[in-house]
N, C-alpha and C. Protein backbone atom coordinates (compact mmCIF):
# COMPACT_ATOMS: atom_id res chain seq x y z
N UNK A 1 83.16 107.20 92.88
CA UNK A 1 83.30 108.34 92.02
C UNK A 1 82.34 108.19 90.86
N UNK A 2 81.65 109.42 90.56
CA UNK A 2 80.58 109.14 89.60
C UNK A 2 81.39 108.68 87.99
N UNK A 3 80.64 108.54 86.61
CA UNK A 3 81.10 108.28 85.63
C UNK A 3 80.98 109.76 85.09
N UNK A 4 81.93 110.02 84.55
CA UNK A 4 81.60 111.42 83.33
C UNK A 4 81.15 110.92 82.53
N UNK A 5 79.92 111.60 81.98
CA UNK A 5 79.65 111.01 80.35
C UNK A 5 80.44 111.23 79.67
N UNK A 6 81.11 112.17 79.17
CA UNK A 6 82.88 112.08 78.21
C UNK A 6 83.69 110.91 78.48
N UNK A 7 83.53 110.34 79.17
CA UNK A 7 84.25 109.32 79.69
C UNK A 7 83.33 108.20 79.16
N UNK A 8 82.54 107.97 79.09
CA UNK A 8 81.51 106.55 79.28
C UNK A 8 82.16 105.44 78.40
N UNK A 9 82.18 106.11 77.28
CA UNK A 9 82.60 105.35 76.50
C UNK A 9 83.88 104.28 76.45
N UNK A 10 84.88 104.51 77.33
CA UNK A 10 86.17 104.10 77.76
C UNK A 10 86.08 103.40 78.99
N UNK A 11 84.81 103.70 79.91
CA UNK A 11 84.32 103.15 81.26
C UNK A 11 83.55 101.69 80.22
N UNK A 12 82.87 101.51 79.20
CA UNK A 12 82.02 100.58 78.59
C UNK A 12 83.78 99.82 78.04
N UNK A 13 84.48 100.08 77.54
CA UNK A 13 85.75 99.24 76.70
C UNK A 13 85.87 98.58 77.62
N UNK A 14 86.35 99.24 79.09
CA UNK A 14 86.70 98.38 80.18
C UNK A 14 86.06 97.56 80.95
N UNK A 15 84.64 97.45 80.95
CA UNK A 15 83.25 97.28 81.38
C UNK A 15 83.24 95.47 80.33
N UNK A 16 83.14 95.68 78.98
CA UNK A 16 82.81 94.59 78.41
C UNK A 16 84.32 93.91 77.98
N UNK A 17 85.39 94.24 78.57
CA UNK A 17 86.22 93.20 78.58
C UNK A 17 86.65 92.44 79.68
N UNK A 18 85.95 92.60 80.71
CA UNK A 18 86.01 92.10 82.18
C UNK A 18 84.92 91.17 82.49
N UNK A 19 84.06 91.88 81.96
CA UNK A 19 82.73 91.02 82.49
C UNK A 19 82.21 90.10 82.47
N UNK A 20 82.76 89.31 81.69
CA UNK A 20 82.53 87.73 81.70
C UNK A 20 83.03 87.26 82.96
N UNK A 21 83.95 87.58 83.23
CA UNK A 21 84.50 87.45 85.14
C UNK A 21 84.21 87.88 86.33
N UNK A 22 82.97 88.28 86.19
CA UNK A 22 81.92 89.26 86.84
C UNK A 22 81.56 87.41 87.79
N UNK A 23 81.55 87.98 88.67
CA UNK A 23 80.47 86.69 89.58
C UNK A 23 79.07 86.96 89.49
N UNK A 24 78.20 85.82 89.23
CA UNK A 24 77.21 86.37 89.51
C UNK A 24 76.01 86.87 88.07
N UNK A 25 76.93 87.29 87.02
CA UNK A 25 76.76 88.01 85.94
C UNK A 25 75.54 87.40 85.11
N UNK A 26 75.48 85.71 85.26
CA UNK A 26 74.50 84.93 84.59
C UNK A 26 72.67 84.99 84.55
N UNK A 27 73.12 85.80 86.36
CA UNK A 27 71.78 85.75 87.13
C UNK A 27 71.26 87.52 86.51
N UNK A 28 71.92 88.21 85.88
CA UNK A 28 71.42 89.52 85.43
C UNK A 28 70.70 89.85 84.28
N UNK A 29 69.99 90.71 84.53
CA UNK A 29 69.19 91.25 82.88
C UNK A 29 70.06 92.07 82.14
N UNK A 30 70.39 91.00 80.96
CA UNK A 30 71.18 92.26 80.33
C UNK A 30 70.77 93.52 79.98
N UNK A 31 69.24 93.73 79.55
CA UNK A 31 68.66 94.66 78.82
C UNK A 31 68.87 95.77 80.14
N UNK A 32 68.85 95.87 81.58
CA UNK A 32 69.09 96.54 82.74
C UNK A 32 70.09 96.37 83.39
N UNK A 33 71.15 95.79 82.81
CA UNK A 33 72.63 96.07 82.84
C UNK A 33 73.33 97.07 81.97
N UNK A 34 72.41 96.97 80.92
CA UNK A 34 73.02 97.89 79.79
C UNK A 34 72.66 98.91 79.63
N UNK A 35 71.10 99.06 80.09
CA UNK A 35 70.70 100.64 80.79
C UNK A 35 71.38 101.26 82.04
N UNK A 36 71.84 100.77 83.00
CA UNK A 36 72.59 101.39 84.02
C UNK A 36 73.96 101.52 83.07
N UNK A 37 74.55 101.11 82.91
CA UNK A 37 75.89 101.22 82.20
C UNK A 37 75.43 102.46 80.97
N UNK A 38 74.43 102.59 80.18
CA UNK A 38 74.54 103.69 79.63
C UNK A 38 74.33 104.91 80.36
N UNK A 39 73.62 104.56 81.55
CA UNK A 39 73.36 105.59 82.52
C UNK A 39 74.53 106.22 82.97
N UNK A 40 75.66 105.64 83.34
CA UNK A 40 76.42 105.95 83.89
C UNK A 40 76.54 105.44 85.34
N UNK A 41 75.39 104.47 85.76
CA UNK A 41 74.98 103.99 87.43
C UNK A 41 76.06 103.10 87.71
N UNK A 42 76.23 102.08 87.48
CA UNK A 42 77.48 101.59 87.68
C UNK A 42 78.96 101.55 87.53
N UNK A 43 79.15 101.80 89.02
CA UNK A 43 80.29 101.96 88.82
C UNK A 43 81.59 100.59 88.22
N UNK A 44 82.53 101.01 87.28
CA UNK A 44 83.00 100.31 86.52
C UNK A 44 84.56 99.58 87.50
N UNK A 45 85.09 100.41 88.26
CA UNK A 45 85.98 100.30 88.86
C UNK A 45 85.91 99.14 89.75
N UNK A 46 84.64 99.15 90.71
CA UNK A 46 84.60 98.72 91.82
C UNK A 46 84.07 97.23 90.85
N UNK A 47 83.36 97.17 89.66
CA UNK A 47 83.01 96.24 89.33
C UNK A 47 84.48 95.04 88.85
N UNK A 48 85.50 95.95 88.53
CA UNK A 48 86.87 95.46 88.04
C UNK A 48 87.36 94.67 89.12
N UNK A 49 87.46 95.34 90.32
CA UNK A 49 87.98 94.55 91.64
C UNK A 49 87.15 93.46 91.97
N UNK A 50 85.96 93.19 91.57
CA UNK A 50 85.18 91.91 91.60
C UNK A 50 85.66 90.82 91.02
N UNK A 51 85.46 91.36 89.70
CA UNK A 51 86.16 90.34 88.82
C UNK A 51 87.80 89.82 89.11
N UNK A 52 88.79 90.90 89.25
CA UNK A 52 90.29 90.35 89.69
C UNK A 52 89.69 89.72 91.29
N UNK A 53 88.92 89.57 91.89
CA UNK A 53 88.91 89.26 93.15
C UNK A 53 88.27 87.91 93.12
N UNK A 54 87.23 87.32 91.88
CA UNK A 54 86.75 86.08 91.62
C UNK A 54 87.80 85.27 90.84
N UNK A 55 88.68 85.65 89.88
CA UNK A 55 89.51 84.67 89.82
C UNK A 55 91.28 84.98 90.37
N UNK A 56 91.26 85.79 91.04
CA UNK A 56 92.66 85.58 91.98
C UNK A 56 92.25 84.70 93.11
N UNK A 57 90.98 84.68 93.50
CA UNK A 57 90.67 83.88 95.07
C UNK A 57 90.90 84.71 96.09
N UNK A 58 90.34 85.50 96.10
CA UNK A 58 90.51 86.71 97.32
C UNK A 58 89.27 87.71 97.62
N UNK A 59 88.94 88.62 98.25
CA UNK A 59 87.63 89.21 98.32
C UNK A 59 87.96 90.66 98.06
N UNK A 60 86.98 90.80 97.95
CA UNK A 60 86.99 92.76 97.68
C UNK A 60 87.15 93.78 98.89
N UNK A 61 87.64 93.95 99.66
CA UNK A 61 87.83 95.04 100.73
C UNK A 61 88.02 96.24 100.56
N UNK A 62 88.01 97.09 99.51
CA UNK A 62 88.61 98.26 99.25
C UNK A 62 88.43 99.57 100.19
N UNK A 63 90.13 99.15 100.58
CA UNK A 63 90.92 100.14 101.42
C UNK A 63 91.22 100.82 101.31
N UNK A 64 91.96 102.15 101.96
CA UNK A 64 92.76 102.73 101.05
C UNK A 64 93.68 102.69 100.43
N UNK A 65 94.63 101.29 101.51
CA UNK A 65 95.78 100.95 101.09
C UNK A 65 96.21 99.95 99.92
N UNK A 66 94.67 99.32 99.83
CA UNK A 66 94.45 98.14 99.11
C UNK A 66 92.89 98.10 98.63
N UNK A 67 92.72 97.52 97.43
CA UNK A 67 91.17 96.93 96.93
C UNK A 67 91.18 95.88 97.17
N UNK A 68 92.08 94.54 96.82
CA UNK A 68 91.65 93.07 97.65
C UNK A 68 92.36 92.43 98.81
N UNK A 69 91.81 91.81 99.79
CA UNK A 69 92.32 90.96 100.52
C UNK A 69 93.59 90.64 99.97
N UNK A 70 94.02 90.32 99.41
CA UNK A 70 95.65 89.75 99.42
C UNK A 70 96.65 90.95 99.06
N UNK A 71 96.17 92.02 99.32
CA UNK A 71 97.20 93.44 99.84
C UNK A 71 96.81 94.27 98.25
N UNK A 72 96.80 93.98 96.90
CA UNK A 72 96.47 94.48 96.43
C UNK A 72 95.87 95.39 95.38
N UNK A 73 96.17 96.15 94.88
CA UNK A 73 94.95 97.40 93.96
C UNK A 73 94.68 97.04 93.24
N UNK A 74 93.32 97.26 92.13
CA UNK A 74 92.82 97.72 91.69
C UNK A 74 93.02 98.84 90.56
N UNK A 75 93.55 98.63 89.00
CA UNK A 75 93.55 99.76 88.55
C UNK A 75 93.34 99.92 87.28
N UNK A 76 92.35 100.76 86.97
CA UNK A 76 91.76 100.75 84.87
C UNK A 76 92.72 102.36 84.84
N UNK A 77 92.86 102.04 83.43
CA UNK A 77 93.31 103.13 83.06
C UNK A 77 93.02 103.02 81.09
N UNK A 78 92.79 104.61 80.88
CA UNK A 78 92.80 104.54 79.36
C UNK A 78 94.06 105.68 78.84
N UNK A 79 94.43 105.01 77.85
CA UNK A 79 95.54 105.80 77.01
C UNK A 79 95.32 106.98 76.99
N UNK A 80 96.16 108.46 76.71
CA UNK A 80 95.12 109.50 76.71
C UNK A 80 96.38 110.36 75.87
N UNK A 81 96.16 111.36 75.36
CA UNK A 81 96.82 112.42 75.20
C UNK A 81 97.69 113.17 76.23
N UNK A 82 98.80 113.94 75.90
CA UNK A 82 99.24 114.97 76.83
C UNK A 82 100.11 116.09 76.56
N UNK A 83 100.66 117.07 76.82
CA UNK A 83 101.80 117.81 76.32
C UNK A 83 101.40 118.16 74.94
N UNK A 84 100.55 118.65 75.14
CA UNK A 84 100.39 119.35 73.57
C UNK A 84 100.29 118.45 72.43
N UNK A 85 99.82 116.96 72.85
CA UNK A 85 99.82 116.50 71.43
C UNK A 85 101.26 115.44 71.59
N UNK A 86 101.58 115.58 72.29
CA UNK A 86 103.30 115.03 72.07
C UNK A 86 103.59 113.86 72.49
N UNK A 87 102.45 113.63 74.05
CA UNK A 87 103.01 112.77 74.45
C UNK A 87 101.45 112.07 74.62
N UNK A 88 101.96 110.45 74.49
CA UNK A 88 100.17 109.51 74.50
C UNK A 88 100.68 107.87 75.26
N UNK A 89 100.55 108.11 76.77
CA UNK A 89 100.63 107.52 77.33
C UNK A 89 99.26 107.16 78.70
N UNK A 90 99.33 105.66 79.45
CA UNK A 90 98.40 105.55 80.36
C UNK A 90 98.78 105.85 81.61
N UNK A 91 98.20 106.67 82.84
CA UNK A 91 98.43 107.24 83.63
C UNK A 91 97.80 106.78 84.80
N UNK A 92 98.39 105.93 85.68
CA UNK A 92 98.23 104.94 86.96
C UNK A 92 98.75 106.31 87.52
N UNK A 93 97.57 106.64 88.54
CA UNK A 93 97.03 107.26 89.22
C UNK A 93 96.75 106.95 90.64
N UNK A 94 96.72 107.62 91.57
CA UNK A 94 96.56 107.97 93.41
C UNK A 94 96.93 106.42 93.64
N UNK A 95 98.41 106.43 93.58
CA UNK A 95 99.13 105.00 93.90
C UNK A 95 100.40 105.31 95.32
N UNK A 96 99.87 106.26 95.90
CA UNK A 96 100.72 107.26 97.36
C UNK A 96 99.71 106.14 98.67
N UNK A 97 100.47 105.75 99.42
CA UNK A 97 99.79 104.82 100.50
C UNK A 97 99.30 103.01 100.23
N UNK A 98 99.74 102.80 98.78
CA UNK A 98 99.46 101.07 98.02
C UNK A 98 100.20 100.50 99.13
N UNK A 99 100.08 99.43 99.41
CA UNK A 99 101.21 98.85 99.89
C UNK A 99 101.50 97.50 99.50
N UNK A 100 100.25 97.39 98.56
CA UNK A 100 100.86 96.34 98.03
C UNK A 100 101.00 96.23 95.89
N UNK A 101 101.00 95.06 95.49
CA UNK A 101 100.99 95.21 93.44
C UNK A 101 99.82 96.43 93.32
N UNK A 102 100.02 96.97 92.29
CA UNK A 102 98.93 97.38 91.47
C UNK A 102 98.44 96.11 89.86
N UNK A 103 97.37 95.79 89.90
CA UNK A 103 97.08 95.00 88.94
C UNK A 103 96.10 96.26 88.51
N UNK A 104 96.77 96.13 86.88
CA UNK A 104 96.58 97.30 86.38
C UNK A 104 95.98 96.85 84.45
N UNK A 105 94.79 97.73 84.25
CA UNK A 105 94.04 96.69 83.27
C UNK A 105 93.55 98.36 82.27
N UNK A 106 94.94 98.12 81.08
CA UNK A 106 94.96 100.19 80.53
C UNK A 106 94.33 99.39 78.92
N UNK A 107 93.12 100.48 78.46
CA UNK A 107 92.76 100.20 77.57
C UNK A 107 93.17 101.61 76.65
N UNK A 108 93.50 101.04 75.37
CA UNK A 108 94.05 101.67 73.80
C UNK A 108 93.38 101.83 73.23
N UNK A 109 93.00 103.17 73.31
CA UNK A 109 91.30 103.29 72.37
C UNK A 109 91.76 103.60 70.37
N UNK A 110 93.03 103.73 70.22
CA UNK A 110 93.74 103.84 69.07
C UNK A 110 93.65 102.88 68.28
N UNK A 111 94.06 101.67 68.63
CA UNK A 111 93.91 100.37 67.94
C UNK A 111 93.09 99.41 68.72
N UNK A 112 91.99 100.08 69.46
CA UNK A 112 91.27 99.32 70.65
C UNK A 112 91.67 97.63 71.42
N UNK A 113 92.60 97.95 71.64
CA UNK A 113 93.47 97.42 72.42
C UNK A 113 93.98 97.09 74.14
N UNK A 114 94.00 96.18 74.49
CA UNK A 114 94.10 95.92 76.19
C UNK A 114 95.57 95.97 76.72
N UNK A 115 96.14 95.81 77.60
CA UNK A 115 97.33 95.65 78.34
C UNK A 115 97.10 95.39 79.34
N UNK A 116 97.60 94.40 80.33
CA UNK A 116 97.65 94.28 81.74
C UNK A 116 98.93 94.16 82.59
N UNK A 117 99.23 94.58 83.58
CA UNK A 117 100.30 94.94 84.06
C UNK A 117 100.12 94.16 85.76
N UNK A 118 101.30 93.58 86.57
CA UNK A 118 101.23 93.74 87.89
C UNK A 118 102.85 94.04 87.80
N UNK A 119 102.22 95.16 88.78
CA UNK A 119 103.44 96.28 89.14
C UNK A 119 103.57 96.28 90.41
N UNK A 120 104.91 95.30 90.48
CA UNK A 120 105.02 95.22 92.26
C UNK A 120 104.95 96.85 93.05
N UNK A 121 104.58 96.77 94.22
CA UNK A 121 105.10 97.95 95.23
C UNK A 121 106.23 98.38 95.43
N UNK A 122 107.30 97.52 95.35
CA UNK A 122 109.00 98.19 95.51
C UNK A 122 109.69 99.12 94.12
N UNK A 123 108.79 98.71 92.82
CA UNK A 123 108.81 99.34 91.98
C UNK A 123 108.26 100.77 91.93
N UNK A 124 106.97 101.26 92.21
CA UNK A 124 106.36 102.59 92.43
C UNK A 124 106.59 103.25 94.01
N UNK A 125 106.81 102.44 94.81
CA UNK A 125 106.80 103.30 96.00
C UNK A 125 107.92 104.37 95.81
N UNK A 126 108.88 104.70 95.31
CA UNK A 126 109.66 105.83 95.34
C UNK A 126 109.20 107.08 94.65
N UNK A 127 107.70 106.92 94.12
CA UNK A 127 107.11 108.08 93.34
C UNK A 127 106.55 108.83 94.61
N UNK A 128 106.63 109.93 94.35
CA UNK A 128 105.91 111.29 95.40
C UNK A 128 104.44 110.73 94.94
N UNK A 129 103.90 111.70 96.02
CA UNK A 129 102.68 111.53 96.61
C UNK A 129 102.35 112.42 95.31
N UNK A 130 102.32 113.31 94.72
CA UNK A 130 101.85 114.28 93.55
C UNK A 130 102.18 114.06 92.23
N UNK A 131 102.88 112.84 92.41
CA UNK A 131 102.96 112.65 90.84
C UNK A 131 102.36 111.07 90.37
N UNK A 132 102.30 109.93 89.22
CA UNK A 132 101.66 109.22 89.17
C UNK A 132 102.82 108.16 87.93
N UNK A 133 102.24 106.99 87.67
CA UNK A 133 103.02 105.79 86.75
C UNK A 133 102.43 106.57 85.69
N UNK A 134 103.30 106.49 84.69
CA UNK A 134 102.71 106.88 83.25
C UNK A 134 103.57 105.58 82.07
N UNK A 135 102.69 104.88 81.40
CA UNK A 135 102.87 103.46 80.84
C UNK A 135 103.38 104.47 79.39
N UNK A 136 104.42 104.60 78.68
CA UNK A 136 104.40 104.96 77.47
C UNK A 136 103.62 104.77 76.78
N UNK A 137 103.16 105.38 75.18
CA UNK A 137 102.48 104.26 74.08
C UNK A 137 103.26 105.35 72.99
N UNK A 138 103.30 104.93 71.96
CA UNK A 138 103.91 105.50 70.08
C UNK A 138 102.43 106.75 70.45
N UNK A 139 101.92 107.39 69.69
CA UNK A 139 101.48 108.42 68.90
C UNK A 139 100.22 107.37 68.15
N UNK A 140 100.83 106.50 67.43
CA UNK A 140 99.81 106.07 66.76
C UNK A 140 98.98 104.60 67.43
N UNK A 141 99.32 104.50 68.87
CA UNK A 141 99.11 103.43 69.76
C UNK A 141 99.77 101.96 69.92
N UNK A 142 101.08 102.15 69.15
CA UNK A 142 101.71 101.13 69.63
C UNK A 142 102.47 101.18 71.00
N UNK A 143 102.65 99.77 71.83
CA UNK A 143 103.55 99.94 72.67
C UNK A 143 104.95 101.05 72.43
N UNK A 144 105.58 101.62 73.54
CA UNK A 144 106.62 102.09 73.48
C UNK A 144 107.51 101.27 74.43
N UNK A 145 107.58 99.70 73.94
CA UNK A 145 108.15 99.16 74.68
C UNK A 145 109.66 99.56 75.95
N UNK A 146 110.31 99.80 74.81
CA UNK A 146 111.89 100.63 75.07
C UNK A 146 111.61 102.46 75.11
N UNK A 147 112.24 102.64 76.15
CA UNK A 147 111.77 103.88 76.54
C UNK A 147 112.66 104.46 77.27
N UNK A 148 112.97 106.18 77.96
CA UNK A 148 113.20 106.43 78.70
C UNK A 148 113.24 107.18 80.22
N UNK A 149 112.34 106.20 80.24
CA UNK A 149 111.19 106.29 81.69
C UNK A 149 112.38 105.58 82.53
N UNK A 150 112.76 106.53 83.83
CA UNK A 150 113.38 105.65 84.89
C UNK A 150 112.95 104.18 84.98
N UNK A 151 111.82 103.82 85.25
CA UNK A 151 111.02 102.49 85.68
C UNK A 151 110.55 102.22 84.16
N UNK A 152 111.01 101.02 83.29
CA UNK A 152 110.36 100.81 82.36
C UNK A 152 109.30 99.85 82.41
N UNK A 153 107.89 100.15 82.80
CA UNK A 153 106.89 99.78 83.64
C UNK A 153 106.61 98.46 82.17
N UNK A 154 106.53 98.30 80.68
CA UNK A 154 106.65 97.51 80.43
C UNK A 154 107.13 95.99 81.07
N UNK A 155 108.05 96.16 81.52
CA UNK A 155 108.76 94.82 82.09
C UNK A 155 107.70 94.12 83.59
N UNK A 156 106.52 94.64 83.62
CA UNK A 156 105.72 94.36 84.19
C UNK A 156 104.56 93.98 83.82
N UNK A 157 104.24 93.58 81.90
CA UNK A 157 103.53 93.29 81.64
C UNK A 157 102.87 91.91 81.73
N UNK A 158 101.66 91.55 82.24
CA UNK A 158 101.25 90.22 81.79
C UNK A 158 100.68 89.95 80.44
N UNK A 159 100.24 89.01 80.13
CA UNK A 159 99.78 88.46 78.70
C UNK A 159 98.47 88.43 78.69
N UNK A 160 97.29 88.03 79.66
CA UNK A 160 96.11 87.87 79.12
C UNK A 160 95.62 88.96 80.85
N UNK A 161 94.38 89.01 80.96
CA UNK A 161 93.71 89.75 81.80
C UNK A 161 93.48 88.40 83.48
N UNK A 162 93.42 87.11 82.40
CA UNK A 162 93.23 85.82 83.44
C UNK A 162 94.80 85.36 84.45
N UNK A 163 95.94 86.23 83.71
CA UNK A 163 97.64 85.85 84.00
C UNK A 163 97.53 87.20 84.95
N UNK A 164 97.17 87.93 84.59
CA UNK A 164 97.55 89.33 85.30
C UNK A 164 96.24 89.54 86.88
N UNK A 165 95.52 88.60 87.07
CA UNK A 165 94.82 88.64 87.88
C UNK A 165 94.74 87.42 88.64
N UNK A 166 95.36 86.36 88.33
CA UNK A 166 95.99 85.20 89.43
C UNK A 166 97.34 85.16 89.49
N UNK A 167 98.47 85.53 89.06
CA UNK A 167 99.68 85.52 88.96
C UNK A 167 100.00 86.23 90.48
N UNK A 168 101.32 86.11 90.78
CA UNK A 168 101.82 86.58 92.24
C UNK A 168 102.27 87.47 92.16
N UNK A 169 102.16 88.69 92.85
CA UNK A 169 103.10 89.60 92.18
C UNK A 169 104.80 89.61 92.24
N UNK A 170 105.65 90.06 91.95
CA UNK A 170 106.98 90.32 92.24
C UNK A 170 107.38 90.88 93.11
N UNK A 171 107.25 90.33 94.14
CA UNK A 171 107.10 90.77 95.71
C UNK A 171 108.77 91.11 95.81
N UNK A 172 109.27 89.39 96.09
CA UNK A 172 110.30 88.98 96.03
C UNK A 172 111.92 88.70 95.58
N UNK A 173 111.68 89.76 94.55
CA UNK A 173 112.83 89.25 93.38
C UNK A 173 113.75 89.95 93.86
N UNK A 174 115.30 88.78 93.81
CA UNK A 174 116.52 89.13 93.99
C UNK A 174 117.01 89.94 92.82
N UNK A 175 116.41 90.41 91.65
CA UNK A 175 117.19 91.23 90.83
C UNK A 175 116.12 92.32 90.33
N UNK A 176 115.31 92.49 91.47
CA UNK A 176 114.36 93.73 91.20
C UNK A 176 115.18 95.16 90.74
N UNK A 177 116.49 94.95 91.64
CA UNK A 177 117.10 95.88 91.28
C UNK A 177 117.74 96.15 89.82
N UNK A 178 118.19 94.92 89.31
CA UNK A 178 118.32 94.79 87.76
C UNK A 178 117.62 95.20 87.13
N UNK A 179 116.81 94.64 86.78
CA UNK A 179 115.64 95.25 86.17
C UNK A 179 115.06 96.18 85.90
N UNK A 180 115.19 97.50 87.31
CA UNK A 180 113.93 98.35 87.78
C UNK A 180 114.67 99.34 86.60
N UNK A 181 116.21 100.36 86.28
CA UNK A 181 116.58 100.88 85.81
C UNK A 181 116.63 100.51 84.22
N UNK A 182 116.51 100.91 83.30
CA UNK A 182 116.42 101.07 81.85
C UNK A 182 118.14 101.44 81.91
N UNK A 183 119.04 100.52 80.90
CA UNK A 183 120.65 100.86 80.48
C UNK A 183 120.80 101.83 79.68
């Protein structure tokens, strides 16, 4: 998918906080890395699944069902507006057919700010095919940790971008069900 230039700028946040995990990255010209990237030529996405794919230990395949070898996705997202102003949350998107985590890497252009998330599959698979994860945030870009989002997708946060891209996902858990509902 091409870059919008309205966009670039949020494609570059996500671009230079990954890229040190870029394989390969040492052997490049920056001065023609940084011209395609203002260009809009590279794509930022597919460059993300590189990087989660050099330090999880897995390769890049992107499927439909999956972006890496070990089942799965791939996902940037930036904070955004919505509802008139009302509501300012990140919006994990065409997640209908995953079958496996979404590792999910949402940048806060408010207090320019990162989050990373792995969001098992038993958690999102009950979303329709037409609708999408939406991560809360405050108005003024703080977490909305506590919320009342069926799935309080918080409880899926990791801590650094290096935890959220070798960690296992929550395939397994006997109290997924605990958890998944907000009291």
């Amino acid at each position: 998918m091409a870059t919008k230039m309205e966009n670039l700028a949020l494609e570059l946040a996500h671009w230079h906080n990954f890229y040190q995990q870029l394989p390969g990255r040492t052997k490049w010209d920056p001065a023609t890395v940084a011209e395609l990237l203002k260009l809009g030529i590279i794509e930022v996405s597919t460059a993300y699944e590189h990087a989660l794919a050099e330090l999880g230990g897995c390769e890049v395949i992107s499927e439909d069902w999956a972006d890496l070898s070990n089942g799965d996705d791939a996902k940037l997202s930036s904070v955004r507006t919505s509802s008139n102003g009302k509501n300012y949350s990140a919006p994990i998107t065409n997640i209908s057919g995953k079958t496996g985590a979404l590792r999910v890497q949402v940048y806060e252009r408010k207090q320019d700010q990162f989050y990373y998330f792995i969001i098992p599959n038993w958690a999102f698979q009950h979303i329709p095919k037409s609708s999408n994860i939406e991560i809360p945030f405050e108005l003024d870009g703080t977490p909305r940790r506590r919320n009342l989002c069926a799935v309080n997708w918080w409880q899926f946060e990791s801590d650094t971008f290096e935890s959220m891209a070798c960690d296992p996902a929550m395939v397994d858990r006997a109290d997924k069900f605990a958890i998944l509902y907000e009291d």
